[in-house]
PDB file of N, CA and C in Angstrom:
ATOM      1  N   UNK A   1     106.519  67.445  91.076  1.00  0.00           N
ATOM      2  CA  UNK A   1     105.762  66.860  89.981  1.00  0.00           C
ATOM      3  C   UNK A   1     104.742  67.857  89.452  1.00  0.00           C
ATOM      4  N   UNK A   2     104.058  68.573  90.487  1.00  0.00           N
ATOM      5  CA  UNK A   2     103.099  69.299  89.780  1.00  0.00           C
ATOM      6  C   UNK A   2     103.999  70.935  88.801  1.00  0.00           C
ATOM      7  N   UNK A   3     105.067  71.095  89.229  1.00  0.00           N
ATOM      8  CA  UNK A   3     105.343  72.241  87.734  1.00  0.00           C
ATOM      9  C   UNK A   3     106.005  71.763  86.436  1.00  0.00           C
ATOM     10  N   UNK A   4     105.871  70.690  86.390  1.00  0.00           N
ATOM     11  CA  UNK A   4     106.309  69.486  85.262  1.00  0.00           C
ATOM     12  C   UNK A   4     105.035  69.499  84.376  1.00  0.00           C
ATOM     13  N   UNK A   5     103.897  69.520  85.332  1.00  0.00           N
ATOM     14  CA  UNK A   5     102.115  69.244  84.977  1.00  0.00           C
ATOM     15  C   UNK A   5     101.344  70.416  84.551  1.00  0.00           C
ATOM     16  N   UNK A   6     102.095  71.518  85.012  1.00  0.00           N
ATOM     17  CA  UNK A   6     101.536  72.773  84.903  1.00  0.00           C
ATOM     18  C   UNK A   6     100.893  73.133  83.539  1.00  0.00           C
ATOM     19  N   UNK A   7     101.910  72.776  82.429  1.00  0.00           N
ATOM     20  CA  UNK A   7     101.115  72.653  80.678  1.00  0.00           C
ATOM     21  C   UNK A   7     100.141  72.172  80.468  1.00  0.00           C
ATOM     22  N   UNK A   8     100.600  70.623  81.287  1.00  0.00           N
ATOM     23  CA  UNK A   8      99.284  69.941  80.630  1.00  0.00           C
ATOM     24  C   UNK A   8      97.730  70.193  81.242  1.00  0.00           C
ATOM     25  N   UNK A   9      98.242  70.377  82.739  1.00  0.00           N
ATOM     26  CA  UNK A   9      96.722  70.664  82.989  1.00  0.00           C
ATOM     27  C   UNK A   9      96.339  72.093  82.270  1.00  0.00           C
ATOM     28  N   UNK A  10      96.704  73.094  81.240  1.00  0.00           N
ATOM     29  CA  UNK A  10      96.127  73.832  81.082  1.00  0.00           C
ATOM     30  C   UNK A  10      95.797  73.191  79.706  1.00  0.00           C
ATOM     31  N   UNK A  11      96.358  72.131  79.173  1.00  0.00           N
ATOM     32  CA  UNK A  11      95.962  71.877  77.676  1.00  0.00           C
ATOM     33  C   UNK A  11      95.150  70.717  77.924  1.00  0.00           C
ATOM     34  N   UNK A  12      95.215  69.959  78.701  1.00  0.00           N
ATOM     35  CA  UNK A  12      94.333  68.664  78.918  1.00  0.00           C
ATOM     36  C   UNK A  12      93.992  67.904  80.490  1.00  0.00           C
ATOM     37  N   UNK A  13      92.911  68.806  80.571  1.00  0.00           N
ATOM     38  CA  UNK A  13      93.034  68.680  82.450  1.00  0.00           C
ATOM     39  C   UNK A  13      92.755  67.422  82.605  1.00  0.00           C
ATOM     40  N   UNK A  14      91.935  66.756  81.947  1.00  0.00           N
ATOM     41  CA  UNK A  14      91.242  65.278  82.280  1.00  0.00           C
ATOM     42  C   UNK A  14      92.615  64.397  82.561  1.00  0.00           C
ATOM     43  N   UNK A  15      93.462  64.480  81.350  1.00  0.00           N
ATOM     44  CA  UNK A  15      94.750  63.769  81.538  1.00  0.00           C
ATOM     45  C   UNK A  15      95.542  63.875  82.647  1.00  0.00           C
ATOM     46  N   UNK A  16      96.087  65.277  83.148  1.00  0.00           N
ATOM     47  CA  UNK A  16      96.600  66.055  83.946  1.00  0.00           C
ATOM     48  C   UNK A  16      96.035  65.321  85.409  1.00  0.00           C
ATOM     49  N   UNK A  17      94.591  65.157  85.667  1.00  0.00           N
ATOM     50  CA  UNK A  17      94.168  64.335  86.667  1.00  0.00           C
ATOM     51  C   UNK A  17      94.625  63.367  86.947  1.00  0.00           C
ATOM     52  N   UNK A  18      94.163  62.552  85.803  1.00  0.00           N
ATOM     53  CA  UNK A  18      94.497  60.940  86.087  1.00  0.00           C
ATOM     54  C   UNK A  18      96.147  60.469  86.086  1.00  0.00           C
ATOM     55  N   UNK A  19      96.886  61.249  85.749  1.00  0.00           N
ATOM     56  CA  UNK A  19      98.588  61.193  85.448  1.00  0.00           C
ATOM     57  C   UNK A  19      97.900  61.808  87.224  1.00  0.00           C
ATOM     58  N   UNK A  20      98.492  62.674  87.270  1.00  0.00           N
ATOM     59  CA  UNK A  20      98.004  63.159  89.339  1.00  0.00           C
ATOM     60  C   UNK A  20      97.702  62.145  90.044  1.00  0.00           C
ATOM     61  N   UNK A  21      96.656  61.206  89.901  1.00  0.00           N
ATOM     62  CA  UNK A  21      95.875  60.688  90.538  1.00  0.00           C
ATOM     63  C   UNK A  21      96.985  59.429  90.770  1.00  0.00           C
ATOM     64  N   UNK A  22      97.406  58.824  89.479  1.00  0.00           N
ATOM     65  CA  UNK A  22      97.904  57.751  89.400  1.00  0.00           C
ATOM     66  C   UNK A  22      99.823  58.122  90.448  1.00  0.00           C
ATOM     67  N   UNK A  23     100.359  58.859  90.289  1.00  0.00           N
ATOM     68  CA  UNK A  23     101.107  59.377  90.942  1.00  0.00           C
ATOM     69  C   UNK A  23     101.072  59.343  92.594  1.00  0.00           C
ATOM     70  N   UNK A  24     100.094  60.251  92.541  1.00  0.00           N
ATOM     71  CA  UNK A  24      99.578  59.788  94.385  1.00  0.00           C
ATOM     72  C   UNK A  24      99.470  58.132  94.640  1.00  0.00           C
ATOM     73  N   UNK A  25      98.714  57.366  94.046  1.00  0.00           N
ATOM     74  CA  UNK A  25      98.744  56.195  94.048  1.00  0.00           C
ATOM     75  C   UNK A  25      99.940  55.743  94.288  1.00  0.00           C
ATOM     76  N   UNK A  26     100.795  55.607  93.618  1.00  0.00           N
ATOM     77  CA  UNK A  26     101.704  54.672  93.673  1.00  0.00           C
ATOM     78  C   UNK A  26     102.953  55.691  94.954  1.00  0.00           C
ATOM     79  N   UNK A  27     102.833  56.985  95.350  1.00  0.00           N
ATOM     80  CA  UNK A  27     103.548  56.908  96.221  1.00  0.00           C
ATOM     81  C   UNK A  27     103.291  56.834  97.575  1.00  0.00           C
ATOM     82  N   UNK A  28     102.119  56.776  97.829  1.00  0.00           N
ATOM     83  CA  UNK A  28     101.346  56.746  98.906  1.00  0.00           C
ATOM     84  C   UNK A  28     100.717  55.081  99.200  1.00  0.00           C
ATOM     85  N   UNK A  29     100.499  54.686  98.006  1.00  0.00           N
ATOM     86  CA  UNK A  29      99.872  53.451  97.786  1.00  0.00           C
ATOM     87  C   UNK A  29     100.739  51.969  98.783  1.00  0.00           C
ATOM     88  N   UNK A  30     100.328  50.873  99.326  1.00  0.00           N
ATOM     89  CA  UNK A  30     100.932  49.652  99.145  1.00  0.00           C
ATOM     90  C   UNK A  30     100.483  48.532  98.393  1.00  0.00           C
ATOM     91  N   UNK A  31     101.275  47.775  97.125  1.00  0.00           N
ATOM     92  CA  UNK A  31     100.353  46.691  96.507  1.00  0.00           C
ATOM     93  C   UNK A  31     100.963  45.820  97.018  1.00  0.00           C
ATOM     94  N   UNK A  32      99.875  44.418  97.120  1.00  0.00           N
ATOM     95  CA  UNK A  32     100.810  43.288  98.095  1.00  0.00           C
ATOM     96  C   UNK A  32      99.889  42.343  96.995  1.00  0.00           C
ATOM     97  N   UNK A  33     100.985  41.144  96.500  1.00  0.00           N
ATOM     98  CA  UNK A  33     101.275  40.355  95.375  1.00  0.00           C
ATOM     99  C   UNK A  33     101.153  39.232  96.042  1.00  0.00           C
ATOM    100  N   UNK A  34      99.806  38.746  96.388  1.00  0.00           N
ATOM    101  CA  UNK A  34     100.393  36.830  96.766  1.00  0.00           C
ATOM    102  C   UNK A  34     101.115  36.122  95.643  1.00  0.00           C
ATOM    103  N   UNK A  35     101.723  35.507  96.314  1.00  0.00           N
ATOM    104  CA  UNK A  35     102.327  34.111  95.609  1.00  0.00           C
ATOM    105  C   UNK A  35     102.497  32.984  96.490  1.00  0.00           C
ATOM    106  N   UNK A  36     102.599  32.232  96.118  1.00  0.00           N
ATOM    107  CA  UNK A  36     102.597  30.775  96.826  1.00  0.00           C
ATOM    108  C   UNK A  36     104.514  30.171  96.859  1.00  0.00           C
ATOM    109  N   UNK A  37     105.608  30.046  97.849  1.00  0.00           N
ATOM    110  CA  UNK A  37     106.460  29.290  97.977  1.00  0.00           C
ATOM    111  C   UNK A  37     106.543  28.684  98.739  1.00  0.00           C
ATOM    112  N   UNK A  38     107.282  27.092  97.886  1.00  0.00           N
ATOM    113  CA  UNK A  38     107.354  25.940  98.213  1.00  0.00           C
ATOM    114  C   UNK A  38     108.689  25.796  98.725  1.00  0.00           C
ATOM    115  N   UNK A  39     109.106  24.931  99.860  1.00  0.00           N
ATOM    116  CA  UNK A  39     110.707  24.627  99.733  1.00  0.00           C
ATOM    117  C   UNK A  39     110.937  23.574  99.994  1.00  0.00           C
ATOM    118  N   UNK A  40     112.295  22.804  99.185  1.00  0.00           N
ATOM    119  CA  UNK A  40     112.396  22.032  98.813  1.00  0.00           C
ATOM    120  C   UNK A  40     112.313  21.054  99.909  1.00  0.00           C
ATOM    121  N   UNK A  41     112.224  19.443  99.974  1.00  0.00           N
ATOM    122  CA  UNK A  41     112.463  18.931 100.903  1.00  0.00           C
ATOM    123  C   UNK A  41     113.903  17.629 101.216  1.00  0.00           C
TER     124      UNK A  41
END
């Protein structure tokens, strides 16, 4: 991922971060979604 990024962080590092940042997130990350199920009776 990062020589894909290599442009942008030289044209827009702020972006280049947060695209980075958000990346690590989600592959490193776990999100856990409550929901509520019912079954039938």
């Amino acid at each position: 991922m990062t020589d894909r990024l290599a442009p942008l962080a030289q044209t827009d590092p702020t972006i280049h971060a947060l695209i980075r940042r958000e990346v690590e997130r989600q592959e490193h990350g776990l999100e856990l979604i409550a929901s509520e199920n019912f079954c039938s009776v």
